[in-house]
N, C-alpha and C. Protein backbone atom coordinates (compact mmCIF):
# COMPACT_ATOMS: atom_id res chain seq x y z
N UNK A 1 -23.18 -17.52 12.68
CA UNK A 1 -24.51 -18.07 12.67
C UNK A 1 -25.42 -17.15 13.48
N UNK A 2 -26.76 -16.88 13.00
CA UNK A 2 -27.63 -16.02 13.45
C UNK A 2 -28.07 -16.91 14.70
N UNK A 3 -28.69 -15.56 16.02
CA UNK A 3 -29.52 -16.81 16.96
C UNK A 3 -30.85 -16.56 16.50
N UNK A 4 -31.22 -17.83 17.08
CA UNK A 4 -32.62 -18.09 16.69
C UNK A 4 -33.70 -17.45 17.38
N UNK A 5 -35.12 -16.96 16.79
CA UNK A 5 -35.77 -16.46 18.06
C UNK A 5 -36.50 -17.16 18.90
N UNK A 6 -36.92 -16.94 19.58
CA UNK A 6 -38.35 -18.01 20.65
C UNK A 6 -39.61 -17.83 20.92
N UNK A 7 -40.38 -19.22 20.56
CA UNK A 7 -41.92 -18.77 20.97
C UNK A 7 -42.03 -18.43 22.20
N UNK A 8 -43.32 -18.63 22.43
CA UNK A 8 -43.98 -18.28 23.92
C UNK A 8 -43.70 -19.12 24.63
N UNK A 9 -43.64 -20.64 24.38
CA UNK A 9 -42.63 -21.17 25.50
C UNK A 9 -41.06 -21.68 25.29
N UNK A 10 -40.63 -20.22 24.54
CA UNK A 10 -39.04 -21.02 24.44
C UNK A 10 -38.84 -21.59 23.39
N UNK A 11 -39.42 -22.40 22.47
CA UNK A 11 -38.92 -22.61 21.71
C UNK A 11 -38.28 -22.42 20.61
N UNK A 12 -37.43 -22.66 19.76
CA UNK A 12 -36.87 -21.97 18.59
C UNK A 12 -37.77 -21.91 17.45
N UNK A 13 -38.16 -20.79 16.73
CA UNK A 13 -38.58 -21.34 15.56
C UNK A 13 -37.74 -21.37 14.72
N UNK A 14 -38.08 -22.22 13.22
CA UNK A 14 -37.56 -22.77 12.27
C UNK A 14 -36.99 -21.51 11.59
N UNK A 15 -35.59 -21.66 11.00
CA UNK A 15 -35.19 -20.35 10.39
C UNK A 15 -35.45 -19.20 11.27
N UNK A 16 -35.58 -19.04 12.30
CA UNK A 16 -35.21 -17.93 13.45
C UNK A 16 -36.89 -17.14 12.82
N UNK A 17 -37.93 -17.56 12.66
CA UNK A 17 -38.99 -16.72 12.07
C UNK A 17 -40.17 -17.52 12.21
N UNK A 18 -40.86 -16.55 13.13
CA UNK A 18 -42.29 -17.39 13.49
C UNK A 18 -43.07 -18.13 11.63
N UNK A 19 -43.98 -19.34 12.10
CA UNK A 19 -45.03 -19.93 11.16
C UNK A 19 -45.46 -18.88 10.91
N UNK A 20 -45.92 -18.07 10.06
CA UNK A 20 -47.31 -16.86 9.99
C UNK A 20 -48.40 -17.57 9.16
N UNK A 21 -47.92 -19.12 8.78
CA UNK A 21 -49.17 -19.50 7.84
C UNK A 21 -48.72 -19.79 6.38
N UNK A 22 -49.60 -19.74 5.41
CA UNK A 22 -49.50 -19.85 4.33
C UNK A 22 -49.87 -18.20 3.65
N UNK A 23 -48.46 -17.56 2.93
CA UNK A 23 -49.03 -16.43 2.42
C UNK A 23 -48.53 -15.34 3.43
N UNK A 24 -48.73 -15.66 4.26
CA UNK A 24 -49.03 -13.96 5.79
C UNK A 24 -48.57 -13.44 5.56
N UNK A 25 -48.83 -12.20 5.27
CA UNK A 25 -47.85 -10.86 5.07
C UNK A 25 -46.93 -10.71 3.77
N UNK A 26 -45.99 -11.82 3.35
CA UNK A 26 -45.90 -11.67 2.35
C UNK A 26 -44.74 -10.91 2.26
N UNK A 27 -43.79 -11.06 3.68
CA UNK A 27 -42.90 -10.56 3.88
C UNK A 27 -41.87 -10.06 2.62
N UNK A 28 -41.61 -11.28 1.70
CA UNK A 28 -40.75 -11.16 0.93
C UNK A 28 -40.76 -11.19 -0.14
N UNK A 29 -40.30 -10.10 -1.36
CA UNK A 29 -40.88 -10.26 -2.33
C UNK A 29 -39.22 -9.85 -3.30
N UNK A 30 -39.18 -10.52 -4.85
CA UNK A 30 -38.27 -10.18 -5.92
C UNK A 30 -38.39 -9.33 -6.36
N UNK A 31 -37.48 -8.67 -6.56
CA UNK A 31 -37.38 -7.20 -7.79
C UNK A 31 -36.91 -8.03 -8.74
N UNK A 32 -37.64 -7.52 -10.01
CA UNK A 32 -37.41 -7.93 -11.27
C UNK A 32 -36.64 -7.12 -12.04
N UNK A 33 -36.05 -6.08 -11.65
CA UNK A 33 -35.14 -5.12 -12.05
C UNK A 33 -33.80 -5.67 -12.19
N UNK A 34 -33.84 -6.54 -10.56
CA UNK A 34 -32.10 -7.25 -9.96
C UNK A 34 -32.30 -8.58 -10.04
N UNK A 35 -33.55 -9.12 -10.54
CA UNK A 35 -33.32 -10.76 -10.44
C UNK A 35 -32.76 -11.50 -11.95
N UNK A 36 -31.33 -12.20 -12.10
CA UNK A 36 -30.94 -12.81 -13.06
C UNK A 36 -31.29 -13.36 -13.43
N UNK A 37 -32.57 -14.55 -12.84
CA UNK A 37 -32.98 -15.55 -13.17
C UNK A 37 -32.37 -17.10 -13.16
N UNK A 38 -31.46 -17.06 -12.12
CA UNK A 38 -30.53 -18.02 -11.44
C UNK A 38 -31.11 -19.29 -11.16
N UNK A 39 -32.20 -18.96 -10.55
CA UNK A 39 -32.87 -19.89 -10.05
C UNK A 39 -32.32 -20.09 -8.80
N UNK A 40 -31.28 -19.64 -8.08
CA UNK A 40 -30.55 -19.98 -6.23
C UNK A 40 -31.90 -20.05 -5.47
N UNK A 41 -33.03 -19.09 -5.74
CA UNK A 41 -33.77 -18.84 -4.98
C UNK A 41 -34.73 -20.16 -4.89
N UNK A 42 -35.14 -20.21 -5.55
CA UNK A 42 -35.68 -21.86 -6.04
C UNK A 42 -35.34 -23.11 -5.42
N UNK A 43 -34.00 -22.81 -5.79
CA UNK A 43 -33.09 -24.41 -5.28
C UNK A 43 -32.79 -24.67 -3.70
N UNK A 44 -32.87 -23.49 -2.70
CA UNK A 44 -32.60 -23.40 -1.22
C UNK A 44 -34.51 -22.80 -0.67
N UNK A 45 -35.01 -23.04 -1.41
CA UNK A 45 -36.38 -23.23 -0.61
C UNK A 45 -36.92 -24.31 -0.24
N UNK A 46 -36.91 -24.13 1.19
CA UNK A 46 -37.44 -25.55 1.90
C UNK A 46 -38.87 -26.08 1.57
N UNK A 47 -39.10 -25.04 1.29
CA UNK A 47 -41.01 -25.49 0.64
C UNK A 47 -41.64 -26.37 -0.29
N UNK A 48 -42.09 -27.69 -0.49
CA UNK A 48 -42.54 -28.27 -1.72
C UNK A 48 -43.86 -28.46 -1.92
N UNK A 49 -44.08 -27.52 -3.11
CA UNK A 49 -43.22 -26.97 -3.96
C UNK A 49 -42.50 -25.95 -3.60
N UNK A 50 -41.24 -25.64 -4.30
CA UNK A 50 -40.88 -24.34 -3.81
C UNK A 50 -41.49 -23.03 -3.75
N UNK A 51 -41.34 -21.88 -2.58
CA UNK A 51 -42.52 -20.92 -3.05
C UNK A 51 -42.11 -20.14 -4.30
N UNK A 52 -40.52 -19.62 -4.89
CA UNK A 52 -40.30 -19.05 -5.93
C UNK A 52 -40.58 -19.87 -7.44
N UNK A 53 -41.20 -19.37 -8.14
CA UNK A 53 -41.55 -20.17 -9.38
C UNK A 53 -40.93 -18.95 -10.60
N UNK A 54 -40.88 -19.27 -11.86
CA UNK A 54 -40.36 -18.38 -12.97
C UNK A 54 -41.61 -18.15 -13.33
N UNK A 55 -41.49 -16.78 -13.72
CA UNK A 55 -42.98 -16.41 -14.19
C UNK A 55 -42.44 -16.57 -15.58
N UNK A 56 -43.53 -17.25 -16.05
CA UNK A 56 -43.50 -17.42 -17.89
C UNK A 56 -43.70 -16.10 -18.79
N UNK A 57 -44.10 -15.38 -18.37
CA UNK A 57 -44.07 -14.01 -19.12
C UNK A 57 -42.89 -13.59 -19.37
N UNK A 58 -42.30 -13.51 -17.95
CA UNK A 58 -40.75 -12.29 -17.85
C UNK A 58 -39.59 -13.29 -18.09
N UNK A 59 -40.21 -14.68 -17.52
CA UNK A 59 -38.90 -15.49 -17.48
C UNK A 59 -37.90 -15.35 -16.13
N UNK A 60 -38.46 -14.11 -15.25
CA UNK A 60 -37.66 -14.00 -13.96
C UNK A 60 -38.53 -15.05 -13.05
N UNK A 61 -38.10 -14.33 -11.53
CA UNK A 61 -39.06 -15.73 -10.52
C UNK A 61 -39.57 -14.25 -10.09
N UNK A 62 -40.43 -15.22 -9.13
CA UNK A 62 -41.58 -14.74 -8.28
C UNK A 62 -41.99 -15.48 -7.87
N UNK A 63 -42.04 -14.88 -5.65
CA UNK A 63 -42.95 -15.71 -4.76
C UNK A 63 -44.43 -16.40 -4.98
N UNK A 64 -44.71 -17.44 -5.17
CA UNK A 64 -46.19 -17.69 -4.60
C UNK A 64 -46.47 -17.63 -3.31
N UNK A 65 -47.22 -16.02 -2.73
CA UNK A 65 -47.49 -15.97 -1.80
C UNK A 65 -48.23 -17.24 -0.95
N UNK A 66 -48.97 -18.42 -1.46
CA UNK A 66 -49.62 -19.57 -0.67
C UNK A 66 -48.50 -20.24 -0.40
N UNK A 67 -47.46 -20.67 -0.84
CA UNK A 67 -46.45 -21.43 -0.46
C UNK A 67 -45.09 -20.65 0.50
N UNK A 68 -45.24 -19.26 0.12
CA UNK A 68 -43.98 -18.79 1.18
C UNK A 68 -44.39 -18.80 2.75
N UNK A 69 -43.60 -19.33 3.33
CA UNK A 69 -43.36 -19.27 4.62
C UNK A 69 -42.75 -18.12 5.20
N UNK A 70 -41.93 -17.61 4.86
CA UNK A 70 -41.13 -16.44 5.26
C UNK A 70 -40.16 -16.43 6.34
N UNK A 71 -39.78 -17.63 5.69
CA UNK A 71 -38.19 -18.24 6.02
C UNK A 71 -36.81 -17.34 6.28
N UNK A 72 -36.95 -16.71 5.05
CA UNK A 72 -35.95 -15.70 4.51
C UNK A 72 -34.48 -16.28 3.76
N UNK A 73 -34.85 -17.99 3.87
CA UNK A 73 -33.62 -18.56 2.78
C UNK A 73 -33.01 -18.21 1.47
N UNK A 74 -34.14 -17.79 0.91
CA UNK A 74 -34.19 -17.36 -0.61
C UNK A 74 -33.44 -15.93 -0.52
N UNK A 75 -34.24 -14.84 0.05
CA UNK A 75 -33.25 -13.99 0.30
C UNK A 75 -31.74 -13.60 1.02
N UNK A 76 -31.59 -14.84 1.72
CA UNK A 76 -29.90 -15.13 2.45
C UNK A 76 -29.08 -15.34 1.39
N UNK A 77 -30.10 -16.24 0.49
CA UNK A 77 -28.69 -16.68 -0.56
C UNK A 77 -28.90 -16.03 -2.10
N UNK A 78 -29.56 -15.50 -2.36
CA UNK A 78 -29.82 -14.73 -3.49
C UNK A 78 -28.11 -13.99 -3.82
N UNK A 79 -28.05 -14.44 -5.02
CA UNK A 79 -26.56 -13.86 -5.54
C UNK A 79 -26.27 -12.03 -5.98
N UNK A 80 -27.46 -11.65 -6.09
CA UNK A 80 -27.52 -10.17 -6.64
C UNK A 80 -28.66 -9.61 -5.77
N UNK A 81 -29.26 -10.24 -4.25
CA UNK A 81 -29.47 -9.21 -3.31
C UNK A 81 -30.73 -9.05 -3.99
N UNK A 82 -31.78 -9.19 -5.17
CA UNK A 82 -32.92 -9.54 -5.83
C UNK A 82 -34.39 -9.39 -4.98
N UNK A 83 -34.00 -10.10 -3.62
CA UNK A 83 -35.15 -10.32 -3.01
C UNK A 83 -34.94 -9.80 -1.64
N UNK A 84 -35.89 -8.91 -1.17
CA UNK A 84 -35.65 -8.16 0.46
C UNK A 84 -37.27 -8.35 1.27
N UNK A 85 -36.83 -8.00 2.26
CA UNK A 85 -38.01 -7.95 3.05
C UNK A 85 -39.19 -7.08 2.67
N UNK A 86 -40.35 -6.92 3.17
CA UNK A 86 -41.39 -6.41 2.93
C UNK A 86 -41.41 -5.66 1.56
């Protein structure tokens, strides 16, 4: 188990990763090259709605930057490694 990090007074944040908001940065994003279209990413996002949605064009997913938090769940459990940081 990972440790968690700490705010300014100590506390843990959620998923070891400061709030940045809705969107911020945008840490995390899918390659559509490596994403199967599983949906894992979907199903272990704490967000509702979830922030990964299937884009109707490709049929793969993709973050909605307003809903990601930047948790990094989606990318922990991603089966083919699909989704990385920045």
């Amino acid at each position: 188990m990972r440790a968690l990090a700490s705010g300014a007074r100590g506390r843990p944040f959620k998923s070891g990763l400061p709030d940045q908001g809705k969107g911020a940065n945008m840490a995390y994003k899918i390659d559509p090259t490596k994403c199967i279209a599983c949906g894992t990413c979907q199903s272990v996002c704490p967000q509702n709605p979830p922030a990964p949605e299937k884009d109707e064009e490709t049929g793969k997913f993709k973050i909605v930057p307003e809903r990601c938090k930047e948790c990094g769940t989606c990318a922990e459990n991603c089966p083919v490694e699909a989704i990385s940081k920045g």
